[in-house]
N, C-alpha and C. Protein backbone atom coordinates (compact mmCIF):
# COMPACT_ATOMS: atom_id res chain seq x y z
N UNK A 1 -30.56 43.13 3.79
CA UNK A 1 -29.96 44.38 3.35
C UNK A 1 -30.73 44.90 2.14
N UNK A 2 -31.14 45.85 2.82
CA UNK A 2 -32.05 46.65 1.13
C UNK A 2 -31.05 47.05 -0.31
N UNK A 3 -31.53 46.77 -1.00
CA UNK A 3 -30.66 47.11 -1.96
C UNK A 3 -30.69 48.79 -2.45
N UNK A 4 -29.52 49.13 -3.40
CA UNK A 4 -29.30 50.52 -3.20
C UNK A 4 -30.12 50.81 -4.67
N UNK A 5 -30.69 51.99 -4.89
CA UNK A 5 -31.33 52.59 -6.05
C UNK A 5 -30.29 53.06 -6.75
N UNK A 6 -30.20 53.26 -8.19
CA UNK A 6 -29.66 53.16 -8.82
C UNK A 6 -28.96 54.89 -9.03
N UNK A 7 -30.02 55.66 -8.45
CA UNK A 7 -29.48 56.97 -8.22
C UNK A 7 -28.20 57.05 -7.06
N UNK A 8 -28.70 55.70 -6.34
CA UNK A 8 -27.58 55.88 -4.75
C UNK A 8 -26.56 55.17 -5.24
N UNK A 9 -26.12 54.03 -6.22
CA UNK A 9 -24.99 53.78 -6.38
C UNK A 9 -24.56 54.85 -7.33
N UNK A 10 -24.78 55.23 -8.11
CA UNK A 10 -24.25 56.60 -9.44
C UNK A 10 -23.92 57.59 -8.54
N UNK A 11 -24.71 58.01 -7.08
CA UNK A 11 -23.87 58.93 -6.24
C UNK A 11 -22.45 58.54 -5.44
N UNK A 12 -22.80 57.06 -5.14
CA UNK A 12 -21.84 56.59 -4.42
C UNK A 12 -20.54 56.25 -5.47
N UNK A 13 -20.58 56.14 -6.45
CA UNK A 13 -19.74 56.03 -7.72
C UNK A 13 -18.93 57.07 -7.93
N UNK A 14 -19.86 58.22 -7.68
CA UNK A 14 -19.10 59.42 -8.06
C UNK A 14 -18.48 60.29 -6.64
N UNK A 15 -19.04 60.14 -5.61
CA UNK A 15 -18.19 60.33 -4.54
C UNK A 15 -17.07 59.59 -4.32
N UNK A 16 -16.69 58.42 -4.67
CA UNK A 16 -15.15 57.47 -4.58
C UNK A 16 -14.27 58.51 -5.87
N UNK A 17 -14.96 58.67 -6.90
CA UNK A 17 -13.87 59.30 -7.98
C UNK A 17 -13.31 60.75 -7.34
N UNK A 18 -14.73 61.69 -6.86
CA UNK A 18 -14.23 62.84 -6.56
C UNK A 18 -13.76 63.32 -5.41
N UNK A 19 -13.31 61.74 -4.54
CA UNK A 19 -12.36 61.83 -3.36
C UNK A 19 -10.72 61.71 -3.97
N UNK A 20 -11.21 60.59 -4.79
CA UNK A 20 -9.56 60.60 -5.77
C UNK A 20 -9.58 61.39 -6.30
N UNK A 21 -9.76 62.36 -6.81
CA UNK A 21 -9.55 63.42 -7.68
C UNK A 21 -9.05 64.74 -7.11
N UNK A 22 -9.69 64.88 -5.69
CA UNK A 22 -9.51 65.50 -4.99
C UNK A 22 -8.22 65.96 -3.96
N UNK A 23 -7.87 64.48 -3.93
CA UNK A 23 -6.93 64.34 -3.25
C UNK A 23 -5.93 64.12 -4.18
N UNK A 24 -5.54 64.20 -5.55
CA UNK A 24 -4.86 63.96 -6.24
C UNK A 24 -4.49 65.37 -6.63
N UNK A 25 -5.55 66.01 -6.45
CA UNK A 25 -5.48 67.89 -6.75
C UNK A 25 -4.85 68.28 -5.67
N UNK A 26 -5.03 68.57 -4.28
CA UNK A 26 -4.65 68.88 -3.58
C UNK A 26 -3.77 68.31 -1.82
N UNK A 27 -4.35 66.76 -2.17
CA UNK A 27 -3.38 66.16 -1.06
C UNK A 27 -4.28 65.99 0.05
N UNK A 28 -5.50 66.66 -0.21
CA UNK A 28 -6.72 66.22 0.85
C UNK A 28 -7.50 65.30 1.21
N UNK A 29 -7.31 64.26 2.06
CA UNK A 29 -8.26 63.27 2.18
C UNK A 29 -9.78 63.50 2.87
N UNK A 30 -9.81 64.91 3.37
CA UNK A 30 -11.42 65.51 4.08
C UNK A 30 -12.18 66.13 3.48
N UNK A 31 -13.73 66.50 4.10
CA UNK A 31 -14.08 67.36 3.53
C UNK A 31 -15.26 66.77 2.54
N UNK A 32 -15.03 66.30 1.74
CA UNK A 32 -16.48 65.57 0.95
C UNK A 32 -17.57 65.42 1.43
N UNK A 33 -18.87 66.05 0.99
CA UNK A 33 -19.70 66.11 1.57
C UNK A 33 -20.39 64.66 1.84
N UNK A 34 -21.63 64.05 2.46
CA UNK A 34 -22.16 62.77 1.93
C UNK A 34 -22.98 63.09 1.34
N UNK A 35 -23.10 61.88 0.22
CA UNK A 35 -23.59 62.08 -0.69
C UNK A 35 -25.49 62.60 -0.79
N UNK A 36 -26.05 63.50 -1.78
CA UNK A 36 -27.15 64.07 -1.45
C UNK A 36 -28.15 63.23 -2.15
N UNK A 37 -29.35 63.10 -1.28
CA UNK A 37 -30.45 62.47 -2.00
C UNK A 37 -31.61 63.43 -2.27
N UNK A 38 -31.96 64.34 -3.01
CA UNK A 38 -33.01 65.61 -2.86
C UNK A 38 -32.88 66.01 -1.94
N UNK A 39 -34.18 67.54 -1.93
CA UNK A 39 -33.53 68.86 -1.33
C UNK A 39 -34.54 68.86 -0.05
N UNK A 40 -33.91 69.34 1.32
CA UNK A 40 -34.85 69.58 2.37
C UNK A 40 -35.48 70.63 1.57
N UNK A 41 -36.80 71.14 2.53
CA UNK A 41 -37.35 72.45 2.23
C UNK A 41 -36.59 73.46 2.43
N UNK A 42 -35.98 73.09 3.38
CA UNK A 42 -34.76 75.22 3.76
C UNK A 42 -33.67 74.71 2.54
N UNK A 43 -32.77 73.90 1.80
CA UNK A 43 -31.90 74.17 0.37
C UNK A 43 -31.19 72.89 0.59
N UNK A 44 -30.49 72.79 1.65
CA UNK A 44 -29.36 72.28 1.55
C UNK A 44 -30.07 70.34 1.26
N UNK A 45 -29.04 69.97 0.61
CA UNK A 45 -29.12 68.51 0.42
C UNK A 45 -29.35 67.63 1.52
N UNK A 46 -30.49 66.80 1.46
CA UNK A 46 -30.13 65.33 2.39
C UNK A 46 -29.51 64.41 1.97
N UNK A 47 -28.87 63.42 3.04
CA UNK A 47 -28.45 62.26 2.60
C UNK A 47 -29.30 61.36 2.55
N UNK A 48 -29.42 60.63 1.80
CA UNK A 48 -30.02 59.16 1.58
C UNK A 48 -29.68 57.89 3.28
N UNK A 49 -30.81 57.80 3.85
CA UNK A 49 -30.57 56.97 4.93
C UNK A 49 -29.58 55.56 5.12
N UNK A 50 -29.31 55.34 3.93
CA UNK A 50 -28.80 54.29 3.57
C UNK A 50 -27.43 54.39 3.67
N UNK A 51 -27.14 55.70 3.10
CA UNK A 51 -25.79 56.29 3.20
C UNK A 51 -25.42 56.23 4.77
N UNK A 52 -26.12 56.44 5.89
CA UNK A 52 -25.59 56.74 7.27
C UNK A 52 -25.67 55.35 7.63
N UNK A 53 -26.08 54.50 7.48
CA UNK A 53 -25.60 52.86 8.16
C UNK A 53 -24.52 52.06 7.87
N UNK A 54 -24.15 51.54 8.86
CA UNK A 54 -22.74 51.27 8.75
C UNK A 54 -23.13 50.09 8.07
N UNK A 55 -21.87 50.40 6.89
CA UNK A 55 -22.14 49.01 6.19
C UNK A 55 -20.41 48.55 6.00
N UNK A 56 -20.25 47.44 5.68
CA UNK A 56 -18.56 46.63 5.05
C UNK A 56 -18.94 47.11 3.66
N UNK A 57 -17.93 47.75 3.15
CA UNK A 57 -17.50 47.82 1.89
C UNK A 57 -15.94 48.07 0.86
N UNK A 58 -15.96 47.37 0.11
CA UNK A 58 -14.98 47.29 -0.56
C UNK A 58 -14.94 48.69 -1.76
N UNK A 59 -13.57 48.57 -2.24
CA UNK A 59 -13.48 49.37 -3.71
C UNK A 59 -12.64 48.94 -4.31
N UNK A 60 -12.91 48.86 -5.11
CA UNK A 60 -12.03 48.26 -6.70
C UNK A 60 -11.87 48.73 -7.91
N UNK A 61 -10.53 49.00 -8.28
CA UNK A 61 -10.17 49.92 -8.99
C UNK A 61 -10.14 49.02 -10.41
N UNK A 62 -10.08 49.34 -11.58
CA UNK A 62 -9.75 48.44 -12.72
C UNK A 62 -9.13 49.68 -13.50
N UNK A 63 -8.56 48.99 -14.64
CA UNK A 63 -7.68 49.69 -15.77
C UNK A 63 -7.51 48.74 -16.58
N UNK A 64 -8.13 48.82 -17.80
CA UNK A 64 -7.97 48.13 -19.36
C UNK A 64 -8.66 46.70 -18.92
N UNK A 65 -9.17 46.81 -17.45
CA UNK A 65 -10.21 45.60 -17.45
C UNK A 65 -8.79 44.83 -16.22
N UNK A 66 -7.93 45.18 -15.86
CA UNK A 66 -7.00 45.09 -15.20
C UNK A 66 -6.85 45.10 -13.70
N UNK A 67 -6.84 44.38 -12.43
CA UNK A 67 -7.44 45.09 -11.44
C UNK A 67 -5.83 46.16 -11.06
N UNK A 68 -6.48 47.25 -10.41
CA UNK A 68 -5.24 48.19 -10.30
C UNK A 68 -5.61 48.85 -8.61
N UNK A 69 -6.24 48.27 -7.80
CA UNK A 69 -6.16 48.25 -6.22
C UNK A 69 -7.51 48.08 -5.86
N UNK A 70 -7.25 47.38 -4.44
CA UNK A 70 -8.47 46.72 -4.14
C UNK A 70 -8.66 47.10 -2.20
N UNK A 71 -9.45 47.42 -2.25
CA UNK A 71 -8.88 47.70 -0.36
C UNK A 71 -10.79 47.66 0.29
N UNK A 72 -10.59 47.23 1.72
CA UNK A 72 -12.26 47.27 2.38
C UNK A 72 -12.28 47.40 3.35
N UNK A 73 -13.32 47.30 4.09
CA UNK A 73 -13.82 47.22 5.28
C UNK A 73 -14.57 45.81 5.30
N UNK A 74 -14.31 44.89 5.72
CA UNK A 74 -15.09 43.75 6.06
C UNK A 74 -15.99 43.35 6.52
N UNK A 75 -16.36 44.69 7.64
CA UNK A 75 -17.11 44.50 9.24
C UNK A 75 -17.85 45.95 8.59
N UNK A 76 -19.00 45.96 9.25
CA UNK A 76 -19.31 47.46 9.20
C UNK A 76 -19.30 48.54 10.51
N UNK A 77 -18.27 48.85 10.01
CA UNK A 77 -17.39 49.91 11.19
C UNK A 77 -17.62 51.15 11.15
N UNK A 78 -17.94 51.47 9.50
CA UNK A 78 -18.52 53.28 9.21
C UNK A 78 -19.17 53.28 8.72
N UNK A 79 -20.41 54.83 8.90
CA UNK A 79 -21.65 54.87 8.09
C UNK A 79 -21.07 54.72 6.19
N UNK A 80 -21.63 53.93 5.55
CA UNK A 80 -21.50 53.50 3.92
C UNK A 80 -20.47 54.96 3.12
N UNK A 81 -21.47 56.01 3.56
CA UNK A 81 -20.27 57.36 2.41
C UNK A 81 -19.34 57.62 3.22
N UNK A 82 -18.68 57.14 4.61
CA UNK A 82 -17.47 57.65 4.93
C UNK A 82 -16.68 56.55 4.29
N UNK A 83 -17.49 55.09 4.55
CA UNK A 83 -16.39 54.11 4.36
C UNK A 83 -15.67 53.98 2.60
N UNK A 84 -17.19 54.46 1.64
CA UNK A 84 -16.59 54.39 0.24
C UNK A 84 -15.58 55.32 0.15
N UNK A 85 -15.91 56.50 0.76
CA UNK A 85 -14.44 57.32 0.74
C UNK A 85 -12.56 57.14 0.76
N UNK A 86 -13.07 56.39 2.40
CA UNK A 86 -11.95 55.67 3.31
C UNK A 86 -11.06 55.21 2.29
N UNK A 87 -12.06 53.70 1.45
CA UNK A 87 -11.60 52.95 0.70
C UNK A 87 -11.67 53.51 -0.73
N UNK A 88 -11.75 54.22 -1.10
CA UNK A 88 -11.17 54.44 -2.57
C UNK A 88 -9.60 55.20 -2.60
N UNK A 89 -10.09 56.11 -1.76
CA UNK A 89 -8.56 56.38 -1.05
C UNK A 89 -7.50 55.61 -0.88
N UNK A 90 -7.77 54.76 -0.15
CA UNK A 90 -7.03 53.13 0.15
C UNK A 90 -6.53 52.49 -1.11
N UNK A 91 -7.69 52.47 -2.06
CA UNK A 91 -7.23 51.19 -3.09
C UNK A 91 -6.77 51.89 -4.38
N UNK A 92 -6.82 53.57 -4.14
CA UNK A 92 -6.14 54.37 -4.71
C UNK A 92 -4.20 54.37 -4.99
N UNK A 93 -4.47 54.77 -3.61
CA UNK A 93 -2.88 54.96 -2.86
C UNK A 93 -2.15 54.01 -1.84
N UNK A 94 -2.86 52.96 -1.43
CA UNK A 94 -2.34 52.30 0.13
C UNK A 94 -2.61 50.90 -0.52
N UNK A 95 -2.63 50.52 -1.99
CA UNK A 95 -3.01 49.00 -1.99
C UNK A 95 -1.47 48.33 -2.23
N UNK A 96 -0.62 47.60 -1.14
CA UNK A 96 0.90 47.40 -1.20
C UNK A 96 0.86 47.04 -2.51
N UNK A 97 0.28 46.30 -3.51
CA UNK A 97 0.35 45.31 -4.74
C UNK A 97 0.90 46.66 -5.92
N UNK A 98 0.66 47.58 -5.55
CA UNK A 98 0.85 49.01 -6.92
C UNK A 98 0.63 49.72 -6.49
N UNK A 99 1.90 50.74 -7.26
CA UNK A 99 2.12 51.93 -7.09
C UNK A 99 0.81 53.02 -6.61
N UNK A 100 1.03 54.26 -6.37
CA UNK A 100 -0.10 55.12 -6.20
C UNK A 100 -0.73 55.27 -7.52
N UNK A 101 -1.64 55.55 -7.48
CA UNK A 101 -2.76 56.43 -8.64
C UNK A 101 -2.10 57.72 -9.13
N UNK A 102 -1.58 57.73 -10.28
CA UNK A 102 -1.19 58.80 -10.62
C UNK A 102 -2.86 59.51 -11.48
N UNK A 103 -2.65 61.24 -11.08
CA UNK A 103 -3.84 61.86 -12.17
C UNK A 103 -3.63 61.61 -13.40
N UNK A 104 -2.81 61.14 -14.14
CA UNK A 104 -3.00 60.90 -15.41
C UNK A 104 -3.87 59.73 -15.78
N UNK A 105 -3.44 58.85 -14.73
CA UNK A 105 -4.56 57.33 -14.92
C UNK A 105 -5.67 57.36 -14.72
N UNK A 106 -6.33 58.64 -13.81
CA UNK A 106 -7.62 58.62 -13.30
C UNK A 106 -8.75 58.57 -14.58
N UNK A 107 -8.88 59.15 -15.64
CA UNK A 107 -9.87 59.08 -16.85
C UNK A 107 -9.67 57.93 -16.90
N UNK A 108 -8.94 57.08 -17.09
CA UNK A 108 -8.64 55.48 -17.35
C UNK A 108 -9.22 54.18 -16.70
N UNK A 109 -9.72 54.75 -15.18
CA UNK A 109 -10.09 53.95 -14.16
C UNK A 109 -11.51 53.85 -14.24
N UNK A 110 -11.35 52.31 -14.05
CA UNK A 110 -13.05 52.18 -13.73
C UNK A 110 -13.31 51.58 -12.28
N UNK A 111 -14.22 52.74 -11.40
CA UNK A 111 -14.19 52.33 -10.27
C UNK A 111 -15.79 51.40 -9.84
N UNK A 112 -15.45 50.24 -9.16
CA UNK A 112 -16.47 49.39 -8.88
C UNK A 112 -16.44 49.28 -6.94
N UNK A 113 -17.59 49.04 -6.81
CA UNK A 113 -17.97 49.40 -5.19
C UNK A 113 -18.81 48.11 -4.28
N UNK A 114 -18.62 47.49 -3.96
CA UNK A 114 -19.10 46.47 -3.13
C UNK A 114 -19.84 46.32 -1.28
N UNK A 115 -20.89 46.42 -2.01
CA UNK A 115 -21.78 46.50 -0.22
C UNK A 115 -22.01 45.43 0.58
N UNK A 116 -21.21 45.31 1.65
CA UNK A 116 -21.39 43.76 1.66
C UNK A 116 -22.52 43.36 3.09
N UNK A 117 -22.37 42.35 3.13
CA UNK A 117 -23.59 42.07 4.06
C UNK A 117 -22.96 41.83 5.39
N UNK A 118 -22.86 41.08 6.83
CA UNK A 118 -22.32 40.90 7.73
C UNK A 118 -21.92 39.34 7.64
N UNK A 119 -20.82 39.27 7.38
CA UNK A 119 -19.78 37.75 7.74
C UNK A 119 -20.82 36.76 8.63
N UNK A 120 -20.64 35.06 8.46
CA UNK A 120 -21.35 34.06 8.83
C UNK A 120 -20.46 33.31 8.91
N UNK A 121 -20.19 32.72 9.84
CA UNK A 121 -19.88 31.58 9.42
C UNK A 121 -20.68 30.36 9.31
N UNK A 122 -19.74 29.43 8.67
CA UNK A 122 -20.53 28.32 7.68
C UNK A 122 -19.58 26.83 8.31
N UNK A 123 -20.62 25.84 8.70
CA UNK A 123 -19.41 24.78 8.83
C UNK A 123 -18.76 24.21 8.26
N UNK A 124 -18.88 24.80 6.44
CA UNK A 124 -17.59 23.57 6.13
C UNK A 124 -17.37 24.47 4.26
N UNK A 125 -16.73 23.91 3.60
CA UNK A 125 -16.52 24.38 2.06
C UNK A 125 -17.61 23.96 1.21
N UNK A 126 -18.38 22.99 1.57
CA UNK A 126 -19.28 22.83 1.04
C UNK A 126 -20.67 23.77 0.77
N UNK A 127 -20.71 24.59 1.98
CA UNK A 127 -21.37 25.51 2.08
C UNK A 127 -21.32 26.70 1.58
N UNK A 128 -20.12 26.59 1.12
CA UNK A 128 -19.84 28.33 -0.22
C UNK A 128 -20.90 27.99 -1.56
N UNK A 129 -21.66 28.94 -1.79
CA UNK A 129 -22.08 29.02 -3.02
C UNK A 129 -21.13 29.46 -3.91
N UNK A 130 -20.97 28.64 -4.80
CA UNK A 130 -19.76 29.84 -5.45
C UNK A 130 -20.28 31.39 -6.81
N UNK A 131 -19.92 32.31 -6.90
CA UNK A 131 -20.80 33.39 -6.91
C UNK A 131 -21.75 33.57 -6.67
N UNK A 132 -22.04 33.68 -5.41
CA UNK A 132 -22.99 34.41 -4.72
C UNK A 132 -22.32 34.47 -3.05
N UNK A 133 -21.36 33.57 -2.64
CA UNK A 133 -20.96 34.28 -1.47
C UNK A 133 -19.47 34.56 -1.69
N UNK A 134 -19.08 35.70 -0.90
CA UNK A 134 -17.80 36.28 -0.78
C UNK A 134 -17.09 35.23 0.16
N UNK A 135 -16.20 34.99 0.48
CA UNK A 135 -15.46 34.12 1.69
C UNK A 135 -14.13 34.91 2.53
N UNK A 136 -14.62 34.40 3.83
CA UNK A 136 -13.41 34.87 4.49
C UNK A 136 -12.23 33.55 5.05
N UNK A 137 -11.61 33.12 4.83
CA UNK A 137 -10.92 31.91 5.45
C UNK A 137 -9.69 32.06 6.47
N UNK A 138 -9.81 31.36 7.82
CA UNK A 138 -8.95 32.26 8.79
C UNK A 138 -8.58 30.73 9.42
N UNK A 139 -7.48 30.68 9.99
CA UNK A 139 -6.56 29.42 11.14
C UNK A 139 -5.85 30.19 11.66
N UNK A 140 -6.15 30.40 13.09
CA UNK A 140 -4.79 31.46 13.83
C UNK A 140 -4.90 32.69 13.77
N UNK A 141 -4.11 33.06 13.20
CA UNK A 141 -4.16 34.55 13.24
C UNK A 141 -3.89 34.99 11.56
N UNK A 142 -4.22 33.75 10.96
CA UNK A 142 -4.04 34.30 9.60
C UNK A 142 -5.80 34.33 8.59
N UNK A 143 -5.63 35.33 8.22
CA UNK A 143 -6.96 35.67 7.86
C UNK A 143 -6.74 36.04 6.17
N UNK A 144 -7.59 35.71 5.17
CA UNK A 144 -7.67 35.87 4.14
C UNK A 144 -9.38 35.72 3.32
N UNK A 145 -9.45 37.19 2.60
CA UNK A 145 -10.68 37.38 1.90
C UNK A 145 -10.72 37.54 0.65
N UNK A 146 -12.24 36.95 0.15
CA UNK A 146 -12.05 37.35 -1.69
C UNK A 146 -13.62 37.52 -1.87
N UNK A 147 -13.62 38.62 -2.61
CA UNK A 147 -14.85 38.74 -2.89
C UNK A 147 -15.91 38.29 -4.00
N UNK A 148 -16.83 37.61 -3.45
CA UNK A 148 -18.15 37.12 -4.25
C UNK A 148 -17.81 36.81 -6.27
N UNK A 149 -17.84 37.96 -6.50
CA UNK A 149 -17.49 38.32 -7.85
C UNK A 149 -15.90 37.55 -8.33
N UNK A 150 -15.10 37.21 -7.82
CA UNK A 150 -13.91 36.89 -7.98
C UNK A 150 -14.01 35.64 -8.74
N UNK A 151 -14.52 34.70 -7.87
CA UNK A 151 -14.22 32.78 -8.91
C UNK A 151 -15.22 33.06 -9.96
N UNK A 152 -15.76 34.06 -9.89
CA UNK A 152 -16.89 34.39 -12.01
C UNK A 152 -15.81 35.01 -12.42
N UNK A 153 -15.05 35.38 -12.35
CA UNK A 153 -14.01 37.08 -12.94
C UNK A 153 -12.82 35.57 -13.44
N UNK A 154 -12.86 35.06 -12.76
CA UNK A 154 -11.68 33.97 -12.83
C UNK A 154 -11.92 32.32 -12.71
N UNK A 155 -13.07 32.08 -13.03
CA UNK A 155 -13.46 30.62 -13.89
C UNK A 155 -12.98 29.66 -12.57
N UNK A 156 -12.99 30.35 -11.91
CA UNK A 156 -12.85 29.56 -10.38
C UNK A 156 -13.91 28.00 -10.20
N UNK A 157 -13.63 27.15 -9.92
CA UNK A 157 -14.67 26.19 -9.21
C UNK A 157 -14.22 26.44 -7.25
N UNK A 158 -15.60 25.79 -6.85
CA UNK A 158 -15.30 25.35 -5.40
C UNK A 158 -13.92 24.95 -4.91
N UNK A 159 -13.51 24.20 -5.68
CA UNK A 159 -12.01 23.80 -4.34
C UNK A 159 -11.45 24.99 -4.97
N UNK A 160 -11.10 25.59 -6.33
CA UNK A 160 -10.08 26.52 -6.83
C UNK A 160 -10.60 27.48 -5.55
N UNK A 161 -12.02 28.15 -5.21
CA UNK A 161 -12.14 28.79 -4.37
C UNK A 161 -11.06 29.43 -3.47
N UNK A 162 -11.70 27.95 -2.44
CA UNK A 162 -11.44 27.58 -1.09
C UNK A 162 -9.82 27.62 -0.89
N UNK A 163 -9.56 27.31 -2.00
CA UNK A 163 -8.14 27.24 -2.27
C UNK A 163 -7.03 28.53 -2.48
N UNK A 164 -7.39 29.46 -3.03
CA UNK A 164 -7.34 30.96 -3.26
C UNK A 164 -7.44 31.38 -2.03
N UNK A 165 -8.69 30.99 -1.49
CA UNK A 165 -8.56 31.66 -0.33
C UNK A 165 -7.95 31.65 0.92
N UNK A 166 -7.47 30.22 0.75
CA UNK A 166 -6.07 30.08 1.78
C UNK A 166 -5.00 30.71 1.35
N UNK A 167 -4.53 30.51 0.19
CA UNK A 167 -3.61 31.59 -0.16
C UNK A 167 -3.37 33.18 0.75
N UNK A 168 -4.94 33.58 -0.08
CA UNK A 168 -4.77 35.09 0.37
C UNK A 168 -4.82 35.13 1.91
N UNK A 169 -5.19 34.17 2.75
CA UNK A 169 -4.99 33.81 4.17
C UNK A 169 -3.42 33.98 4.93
N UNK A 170 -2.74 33.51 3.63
CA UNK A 170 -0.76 33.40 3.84
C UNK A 170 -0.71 31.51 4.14
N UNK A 171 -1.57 30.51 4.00
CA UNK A 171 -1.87 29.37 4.59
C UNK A 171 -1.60 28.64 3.12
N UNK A 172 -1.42 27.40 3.34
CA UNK A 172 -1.12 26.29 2.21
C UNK A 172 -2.53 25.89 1.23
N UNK A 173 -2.38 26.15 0.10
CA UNK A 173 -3.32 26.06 -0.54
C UNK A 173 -4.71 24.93 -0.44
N UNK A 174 -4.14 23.79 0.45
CA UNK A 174 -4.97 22.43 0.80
C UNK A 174 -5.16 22.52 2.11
N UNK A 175 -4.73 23.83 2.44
CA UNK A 175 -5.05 23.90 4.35
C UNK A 175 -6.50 23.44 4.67
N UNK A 176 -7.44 23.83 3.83
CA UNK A 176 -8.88 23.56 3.76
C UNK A 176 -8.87 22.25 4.37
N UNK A 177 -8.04 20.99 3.86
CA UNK A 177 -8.62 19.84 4.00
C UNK A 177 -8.15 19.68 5.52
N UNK A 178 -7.37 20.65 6.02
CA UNK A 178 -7.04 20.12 7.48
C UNK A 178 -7.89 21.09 8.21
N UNK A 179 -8.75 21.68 7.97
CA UNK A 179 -9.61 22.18 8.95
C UNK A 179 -9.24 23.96 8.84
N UNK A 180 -10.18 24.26 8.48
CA UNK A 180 -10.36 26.17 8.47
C UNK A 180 -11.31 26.61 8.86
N UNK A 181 -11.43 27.87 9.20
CA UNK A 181 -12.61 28.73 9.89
C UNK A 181 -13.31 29.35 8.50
N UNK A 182 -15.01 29.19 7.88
CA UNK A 182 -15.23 29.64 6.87
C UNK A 182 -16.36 30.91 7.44
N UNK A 183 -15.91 31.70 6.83
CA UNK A 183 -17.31 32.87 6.88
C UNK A 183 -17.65 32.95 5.68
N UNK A 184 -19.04 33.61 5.28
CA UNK A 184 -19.44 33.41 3.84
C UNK A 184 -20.43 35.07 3.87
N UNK A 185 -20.53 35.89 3.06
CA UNK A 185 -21.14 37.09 2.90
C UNK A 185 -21.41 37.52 1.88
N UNK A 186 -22.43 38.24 1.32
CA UNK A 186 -22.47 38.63 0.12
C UNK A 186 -22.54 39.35 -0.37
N UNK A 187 -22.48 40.67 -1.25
CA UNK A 187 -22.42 41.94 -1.63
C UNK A 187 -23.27 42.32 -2.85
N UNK A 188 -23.48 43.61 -2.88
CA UNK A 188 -24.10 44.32 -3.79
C UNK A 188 -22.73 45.07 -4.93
N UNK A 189 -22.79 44.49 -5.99
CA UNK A 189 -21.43 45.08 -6.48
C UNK A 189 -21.86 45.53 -7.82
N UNK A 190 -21.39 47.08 -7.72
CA UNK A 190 -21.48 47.91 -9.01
C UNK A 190 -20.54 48.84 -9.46
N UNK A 191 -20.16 48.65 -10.64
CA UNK A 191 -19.62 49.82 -11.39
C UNK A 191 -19.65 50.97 -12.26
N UNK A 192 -19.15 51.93 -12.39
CA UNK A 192 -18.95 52.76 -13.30
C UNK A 192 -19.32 52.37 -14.99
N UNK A 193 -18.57 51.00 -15.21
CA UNK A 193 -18.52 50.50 -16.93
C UNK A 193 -20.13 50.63 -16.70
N UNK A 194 -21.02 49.65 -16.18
CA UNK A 194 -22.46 49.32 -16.17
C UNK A 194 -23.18 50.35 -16.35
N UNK A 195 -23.10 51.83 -15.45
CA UNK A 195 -23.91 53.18 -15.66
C UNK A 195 -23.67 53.79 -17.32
N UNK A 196 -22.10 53.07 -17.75
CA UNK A 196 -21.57 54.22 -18.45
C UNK A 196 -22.23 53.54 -19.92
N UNK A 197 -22.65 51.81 -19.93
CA UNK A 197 -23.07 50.92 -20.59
C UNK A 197 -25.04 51.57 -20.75
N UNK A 198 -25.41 52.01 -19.59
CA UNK A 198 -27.11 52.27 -19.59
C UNK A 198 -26.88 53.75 -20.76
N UNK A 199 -25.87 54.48 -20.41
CA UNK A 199 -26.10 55.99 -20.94
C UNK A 199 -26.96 55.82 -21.77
């Protein structure tokens, strides 16, 4: 997965805000253009190629360093600027854990964006790097994900992992030792604080 230029995440940064913003103005979830990478010769903007491949991506909202909704795509199901859209939207308004996004909170939010790579599985827990792969952990029909960045954000070791991630599965925290399905993936993850840190 090529990584994104630093102009394409600062666009992709600012297309998640001015879908929330947008829709906070008027109730519209359509309409946003994708995002532009310089000008054809006849005016109008291109998109950046990168933008049209379907990629898995997450969005993540923070407040006072707080997480305040989190929502993704796992699989890559839509070209990258529909899906950051989709999901800021999502982890805006649709994340069950909290309330909607009110416009007053929006100056407050710092939005972070995660590109992720395509799911693997791995034969065993041993095989998680811990920050550097995301994990998916599934038995049945119960499925649970956490992303890459998470056991650094939270002083996590390997079993704390593996362990979390049965949780967020709905599964017993030691389910691991009786046998789980591991996928392992990894993401490109950037925020708003970091651009606003270069100014």
């Amino acid at each position: 997965m090529a990584e994104l230029s630093g102009a394409e995440r600062k666009a992709l940064l600012a297309l998640a805000r001015e879908t929330i913003r947008r829709y906070l103005a008027s109730g519209e979830r359509g309409g946003e253009p994708v995002p532009p990478r310089g000008r054809r010769p006849d005016g109008p903007p291109a998109p950046a190629p990168v933008f049209l491949e379907r990629r898995g991506v997450f969005v993540t909202l923070h407040r006072d360093g707080e997480l305040r909704g989190c929502i993704g795509y796992p699989l890559p199901v839509k070209p990258l600027w529909e899906a950051v859209r989709e999901m800021a939207l999502a982890a805006a308004f649709e994340d069950p854990r909290f309330p909607a996004v009110s416009g007053d909170e929006l100056p407050g939010l710092d939005i972070e964006i995660s590109v992720l790579t395509v799911p693997r599985p791995v034969p065993g827990p041993g095989d998680v790097r811990v920050g550097i792969d995301g994990i998916i952990v599934s038995k049945g029909l119960n499925r649970g994900l956490l992303l890459p960045q998470v056991p650094l954000e939270q002083r996590w070791d390997l079993e704390q992992y593996i362990s979390c991630g049965c949780r967020k599965a709905g599964l017993a925290a030691d389910e691991w030792k009786r046998g789980v399905g591991i996928e392992t993936f990894q993401a490109e993850v950037f925020a708003e604080r970091e651009h606003a840190e270069e100014a």
